[in-house]
Protein backbone atom coordinates (compact mmCIF):
# COMPACT_ATOMS: atom_id res chain seq x y z
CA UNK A 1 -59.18 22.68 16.56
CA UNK A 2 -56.68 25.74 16.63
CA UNK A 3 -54.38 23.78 19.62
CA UNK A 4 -54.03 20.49 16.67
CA UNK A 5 -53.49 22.75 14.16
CA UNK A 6 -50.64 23.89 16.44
CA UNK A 7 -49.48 20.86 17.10
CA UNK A 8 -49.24 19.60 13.58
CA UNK A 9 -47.81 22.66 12.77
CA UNK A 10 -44.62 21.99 15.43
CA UNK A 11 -44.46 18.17 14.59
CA UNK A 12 -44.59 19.31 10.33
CA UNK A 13 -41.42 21.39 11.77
CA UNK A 14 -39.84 18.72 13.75
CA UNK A 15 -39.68 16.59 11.03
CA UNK A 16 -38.35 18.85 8.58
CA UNK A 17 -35.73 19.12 10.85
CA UNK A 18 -34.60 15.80 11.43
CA UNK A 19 -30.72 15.12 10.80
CA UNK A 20 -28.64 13.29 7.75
CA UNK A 21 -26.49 10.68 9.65
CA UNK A 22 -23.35 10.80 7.75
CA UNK A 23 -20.20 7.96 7.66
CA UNK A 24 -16.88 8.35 6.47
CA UNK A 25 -15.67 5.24 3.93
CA UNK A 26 -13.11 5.32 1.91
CA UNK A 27 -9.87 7.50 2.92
CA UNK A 28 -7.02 8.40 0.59
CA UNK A 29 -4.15 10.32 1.21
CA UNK A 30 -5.70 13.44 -0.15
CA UNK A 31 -9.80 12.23 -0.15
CA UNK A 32 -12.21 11.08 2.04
CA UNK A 33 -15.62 9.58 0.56
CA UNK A 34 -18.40 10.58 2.68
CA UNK A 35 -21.52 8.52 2.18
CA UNK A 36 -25.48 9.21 3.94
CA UNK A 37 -29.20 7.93 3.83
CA UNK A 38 -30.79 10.67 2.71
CA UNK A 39 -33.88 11.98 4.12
CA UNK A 40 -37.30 13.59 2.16
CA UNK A 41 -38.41 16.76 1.40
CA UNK A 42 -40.80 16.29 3.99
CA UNK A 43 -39.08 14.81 6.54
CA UNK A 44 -38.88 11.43 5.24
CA UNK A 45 -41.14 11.60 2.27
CA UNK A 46 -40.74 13.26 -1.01
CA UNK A 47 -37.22 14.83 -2.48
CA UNK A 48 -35.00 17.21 -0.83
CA UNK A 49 -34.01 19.98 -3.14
CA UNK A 50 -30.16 20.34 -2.29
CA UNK A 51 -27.21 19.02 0.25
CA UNK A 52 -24.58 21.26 2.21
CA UNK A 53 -21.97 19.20 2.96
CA UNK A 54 -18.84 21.08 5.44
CA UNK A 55 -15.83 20.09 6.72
CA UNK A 56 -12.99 21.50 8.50
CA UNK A 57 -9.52 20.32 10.36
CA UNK A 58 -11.40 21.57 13.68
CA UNK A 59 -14.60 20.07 15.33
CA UNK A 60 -17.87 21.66 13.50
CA UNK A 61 -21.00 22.43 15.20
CA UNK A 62 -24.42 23.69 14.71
CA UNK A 63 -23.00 27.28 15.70
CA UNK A 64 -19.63 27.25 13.32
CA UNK A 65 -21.20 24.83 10.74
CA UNK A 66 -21.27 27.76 8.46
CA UNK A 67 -17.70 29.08 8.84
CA UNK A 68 -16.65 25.57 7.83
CA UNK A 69 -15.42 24.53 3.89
CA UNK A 70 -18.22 24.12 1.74
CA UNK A 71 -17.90 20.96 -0.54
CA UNK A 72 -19.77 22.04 -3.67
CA UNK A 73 -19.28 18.20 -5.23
CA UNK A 74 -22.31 17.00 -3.52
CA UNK A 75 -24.82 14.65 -5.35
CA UNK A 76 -28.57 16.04 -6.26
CA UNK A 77 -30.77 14.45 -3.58
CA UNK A 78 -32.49 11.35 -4.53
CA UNK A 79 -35.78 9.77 -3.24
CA UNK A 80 -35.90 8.96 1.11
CA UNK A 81 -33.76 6.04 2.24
CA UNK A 82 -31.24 6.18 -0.45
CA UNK A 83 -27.59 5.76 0.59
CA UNK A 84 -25.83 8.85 -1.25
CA UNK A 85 -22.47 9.41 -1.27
CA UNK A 86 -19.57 12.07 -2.76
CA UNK A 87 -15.23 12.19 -2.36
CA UNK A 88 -14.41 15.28 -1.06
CA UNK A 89 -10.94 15.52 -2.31
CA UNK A 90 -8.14 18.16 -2.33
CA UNK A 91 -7.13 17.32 1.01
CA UNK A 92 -4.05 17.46 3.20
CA UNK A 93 -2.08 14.43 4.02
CA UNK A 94 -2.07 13.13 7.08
CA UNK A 95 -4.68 15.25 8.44
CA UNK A 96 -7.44 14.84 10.45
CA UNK A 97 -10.72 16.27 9.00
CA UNK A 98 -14.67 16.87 10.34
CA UNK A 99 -17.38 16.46 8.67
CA UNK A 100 -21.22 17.11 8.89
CA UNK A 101 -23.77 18.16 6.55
CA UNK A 102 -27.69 19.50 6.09
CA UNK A 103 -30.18 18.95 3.77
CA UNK A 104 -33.37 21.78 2.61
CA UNK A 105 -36.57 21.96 0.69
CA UNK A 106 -36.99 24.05 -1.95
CA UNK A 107 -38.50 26.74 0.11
CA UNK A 108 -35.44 26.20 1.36
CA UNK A 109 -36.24 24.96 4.98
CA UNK A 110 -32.71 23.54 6.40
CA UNK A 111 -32.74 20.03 8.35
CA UNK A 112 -30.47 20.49 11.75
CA UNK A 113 -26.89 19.72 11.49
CA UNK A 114 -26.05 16.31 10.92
CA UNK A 115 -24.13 13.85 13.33
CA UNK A 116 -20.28 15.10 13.10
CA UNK A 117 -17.52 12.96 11.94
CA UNK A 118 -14.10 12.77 11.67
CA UNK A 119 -11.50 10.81 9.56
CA UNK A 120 -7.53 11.37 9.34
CA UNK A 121 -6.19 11.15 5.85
CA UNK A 122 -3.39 8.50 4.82
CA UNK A 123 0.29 9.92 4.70
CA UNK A 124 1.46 10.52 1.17
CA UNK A 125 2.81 8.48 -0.75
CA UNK A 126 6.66 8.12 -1.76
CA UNK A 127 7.14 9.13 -5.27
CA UNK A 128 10.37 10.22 -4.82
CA UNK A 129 12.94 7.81 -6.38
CA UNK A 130 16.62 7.15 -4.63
CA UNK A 131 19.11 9.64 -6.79
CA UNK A 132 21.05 7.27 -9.91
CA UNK A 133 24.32 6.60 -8.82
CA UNK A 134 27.40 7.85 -10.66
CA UNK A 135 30.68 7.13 -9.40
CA UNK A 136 30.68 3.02 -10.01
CA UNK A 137 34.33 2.12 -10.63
CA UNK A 138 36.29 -1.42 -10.98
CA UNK A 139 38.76 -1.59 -8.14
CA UNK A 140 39.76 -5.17 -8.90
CA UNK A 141 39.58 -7.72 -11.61
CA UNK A 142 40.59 -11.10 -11.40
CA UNK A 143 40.20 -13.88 -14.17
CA UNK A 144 36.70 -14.90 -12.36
CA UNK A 145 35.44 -11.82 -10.31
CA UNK A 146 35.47 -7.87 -10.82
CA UNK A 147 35.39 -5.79 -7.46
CA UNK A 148 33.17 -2.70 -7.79
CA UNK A 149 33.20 0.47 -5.33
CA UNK A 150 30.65 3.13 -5.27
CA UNK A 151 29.20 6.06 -3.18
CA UNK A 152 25.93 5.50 -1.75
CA UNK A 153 22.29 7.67 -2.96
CA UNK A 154 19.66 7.97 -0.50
CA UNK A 155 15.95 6.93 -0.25
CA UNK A 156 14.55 10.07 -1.42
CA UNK A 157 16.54 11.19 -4.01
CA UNK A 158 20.18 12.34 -2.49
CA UNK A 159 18.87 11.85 1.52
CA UNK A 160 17.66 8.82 4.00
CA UNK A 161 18.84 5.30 3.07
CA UNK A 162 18.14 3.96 0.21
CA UNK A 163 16.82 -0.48 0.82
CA UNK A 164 18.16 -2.35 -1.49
CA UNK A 165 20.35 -2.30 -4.73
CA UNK A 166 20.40 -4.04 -8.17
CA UNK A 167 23.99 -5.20 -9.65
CA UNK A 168 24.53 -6.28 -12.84
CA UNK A 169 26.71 -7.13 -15.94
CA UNK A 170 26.87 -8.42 -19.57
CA UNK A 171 29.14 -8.86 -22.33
CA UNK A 172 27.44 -5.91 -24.38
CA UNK A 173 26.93 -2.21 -23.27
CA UNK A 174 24.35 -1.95 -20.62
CA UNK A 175 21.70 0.50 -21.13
CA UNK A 176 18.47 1.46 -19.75
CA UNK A 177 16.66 -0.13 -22.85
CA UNK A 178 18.08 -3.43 -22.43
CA UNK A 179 18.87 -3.37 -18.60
CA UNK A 180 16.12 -6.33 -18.06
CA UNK A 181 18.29 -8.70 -20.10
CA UNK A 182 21.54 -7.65 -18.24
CA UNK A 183 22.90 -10.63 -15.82
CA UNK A 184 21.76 -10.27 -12.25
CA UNK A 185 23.92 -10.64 -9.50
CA UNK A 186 22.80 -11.62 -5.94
CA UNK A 187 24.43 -10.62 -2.39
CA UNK A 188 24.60 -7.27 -3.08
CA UNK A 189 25.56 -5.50 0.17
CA UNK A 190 22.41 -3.64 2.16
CA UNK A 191 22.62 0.21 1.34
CA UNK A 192 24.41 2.40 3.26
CA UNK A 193 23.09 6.42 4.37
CA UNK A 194 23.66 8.62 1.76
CA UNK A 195 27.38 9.39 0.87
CA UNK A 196 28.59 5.87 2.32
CA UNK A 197 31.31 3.98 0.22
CA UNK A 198 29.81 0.43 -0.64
CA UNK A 199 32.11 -2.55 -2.41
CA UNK A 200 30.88 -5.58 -3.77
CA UNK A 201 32.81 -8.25 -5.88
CA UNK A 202 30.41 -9.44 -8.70
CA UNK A 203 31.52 -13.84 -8.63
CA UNK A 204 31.56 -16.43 -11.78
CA UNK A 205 33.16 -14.81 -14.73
CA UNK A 206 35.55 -15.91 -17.68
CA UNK A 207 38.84 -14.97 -18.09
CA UNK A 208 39.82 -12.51 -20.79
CA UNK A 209 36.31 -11.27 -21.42
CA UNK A 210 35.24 -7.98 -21.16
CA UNK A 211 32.29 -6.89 -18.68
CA UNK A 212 29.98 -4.26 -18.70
CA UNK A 213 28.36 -3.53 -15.03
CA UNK A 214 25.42 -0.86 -13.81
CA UNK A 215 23.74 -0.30 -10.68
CA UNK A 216 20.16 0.66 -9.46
CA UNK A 217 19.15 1.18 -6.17
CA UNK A 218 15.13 0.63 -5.03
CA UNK A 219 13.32 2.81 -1.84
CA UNK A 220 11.64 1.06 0.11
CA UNK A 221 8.19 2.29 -1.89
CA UNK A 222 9.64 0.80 -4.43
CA UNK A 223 10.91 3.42 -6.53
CA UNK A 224 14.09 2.57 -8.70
CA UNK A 225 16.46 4.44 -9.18
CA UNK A 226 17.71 5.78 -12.94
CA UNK A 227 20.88 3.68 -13.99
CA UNK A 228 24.55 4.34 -12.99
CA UNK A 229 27.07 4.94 -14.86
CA UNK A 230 28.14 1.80 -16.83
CA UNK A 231 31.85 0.99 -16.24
CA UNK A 232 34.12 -2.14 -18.04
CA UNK A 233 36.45 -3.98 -17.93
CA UNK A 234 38.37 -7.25 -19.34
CA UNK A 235 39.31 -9.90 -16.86
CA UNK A 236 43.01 -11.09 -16.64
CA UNK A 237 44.84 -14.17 -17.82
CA UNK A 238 46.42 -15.12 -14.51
CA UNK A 239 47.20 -18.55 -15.10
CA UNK A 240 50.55 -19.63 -15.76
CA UNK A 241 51.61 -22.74 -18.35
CA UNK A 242 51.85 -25.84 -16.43
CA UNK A 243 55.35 -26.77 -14.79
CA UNK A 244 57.60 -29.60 -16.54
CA UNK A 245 57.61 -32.57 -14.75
CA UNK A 246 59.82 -34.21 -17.09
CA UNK A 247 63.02 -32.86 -17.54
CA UNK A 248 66.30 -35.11 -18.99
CA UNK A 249 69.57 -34.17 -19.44
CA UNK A 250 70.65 -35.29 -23.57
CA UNK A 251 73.99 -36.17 -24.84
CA UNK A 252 75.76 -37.70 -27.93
CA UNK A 253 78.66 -40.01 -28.57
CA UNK A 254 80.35 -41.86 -31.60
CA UNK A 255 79.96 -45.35 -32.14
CA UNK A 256 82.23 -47.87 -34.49
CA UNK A 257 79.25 -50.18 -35.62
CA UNK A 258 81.13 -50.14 -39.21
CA UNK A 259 78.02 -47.72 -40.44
CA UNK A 260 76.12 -48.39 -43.06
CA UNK A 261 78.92 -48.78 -45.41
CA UNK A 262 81.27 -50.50 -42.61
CA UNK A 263 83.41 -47.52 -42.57
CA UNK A 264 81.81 -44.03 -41.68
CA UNK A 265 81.20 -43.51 -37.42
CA UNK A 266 77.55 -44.03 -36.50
CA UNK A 267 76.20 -41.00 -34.66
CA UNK A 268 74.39 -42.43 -31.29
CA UNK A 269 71.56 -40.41 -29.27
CA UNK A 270 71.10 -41.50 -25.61
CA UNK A 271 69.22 -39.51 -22.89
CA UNK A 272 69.55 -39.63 -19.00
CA UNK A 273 66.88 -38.63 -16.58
CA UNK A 274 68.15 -35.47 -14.45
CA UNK A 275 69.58 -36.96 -10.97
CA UNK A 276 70.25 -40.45 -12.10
């Protein structure tokens, strides 16, 4: 009787003791969610009492489990065999992080260390727009096309390379409020590094108007730039009046014809084509 008291008593222990298998789902660039099947208060039956969930950039075991980062966001233990889950968030980007966790009764008896895991967080992302470009000028303007120079931004902010770049022009003042109704141009040249002096001739205008151009430049996250600086200009009247084709050399003489009253001289126009 006392040796299967004894042995009921180490197998009542053994169970209390039996591990939380843990996964890793989603991953952010600062979170990982960390979801389990979570066990009884009695081994598998009744309701645990609380979680301790750890994690750390190094590998955790049963002997530094405690030294590791407690995550204090971890859900109230529901009944055996339910998948629980909490994000663990505040996290470093691009980092590789452990994880492992124990459950306890209310006495409170603590289940072994759970199976250790390990996910890497994504890299940040790019918030950082390319720097709005000021020094847009008109170099040339012809009566259909007006040749624009100006000095490259970078991806991030004022540094890198920014990917791609947004011309154009309208009739009216360009400003950031009515930018989207602004003419678009296409063929813009690819961005240069930072500091590099790009030109591009904007095609297909009217003489004698006056333009209004802007530039934006994109990242490649995305991220536009603020607008340029809005420069203007009218294009030229470069066409000359047509040549005369039809040049003739005039003169006049006096004819007797008796005029109208038979007397007075009859003035007489004739013309003669140039070279004949």
């Amino acid at each position: 009787m006392r040796s299967t008291s004894i042995a009921l008593t180490l197998l009542f222990v053994g169970l209390v003791g039996a591990t939380v298998t843990a996964q890793a789902q989603t991953v952010t660039y600062n979170s990982i969610t960390v979801s389990w099947t979570t066990p009884g208060d009695d081994s598998l039956s009744g309701t645990a009492s609380q979680f301790d969930l750890r994690y750390s950039t190094s590998a955790i075991t049963a002997t530094n489990f405690s030294s590791a980062t407690r995550w204090t966001g971890t859900p109230t233990p529901a009944a055996p065999g339910t998948l629980q889950s909490t994000a663990v968030t505040g996290l470093l980007p691009n980092t590789t992080y452990f994880f492992a966790i124990k459950t306890a009764d209310e006495v409170p008896n603590w289940a072994g260390i759970s199976n250790v895991i390990s996910r890497t967080t994504l890299a940040a992302p790019d918030l950082t727009r390319p720097g709005p470009i000021t020094t847009v000028s008109v170099t040339n303007a012809t009566e259909t096309s007006v040749s624009l120079r100006w000095t490259a931004v970078g991806d991030d902010s004022l540094t890198g390379t920014a990917a791609s770049y947004d011309v154009r022009y309208s009739t009216a003042p360009i400003t950031a409020t009515n930018w989207s109704s602004a003419t678009t141009v296409s063929g813009e040249p690819n961005p240069g590094s930072a500091g590099t002096t790009e030109n591009f001739t904007v095609p297909g205008l009217t003489r004698q108007t006056t333009y209004y151009f802007a530039v934006r430049a994109t990242d490649d996250a995305g991220n536009v730039s603020a607008l340029s600086n809005v420069v203007s200009t009218t294009t030229p009247d470069q066409t000359p009046p047509a040549a005369i084709r039809d040049l003739v050399v005039g003169f006049l003489w006096l004819g007797w014809h008796g005029g109208f009253d038979g007397v007075t001289p009859q003035i007489i126009t004739a013309n003669r084509r140039s070279g004949r």
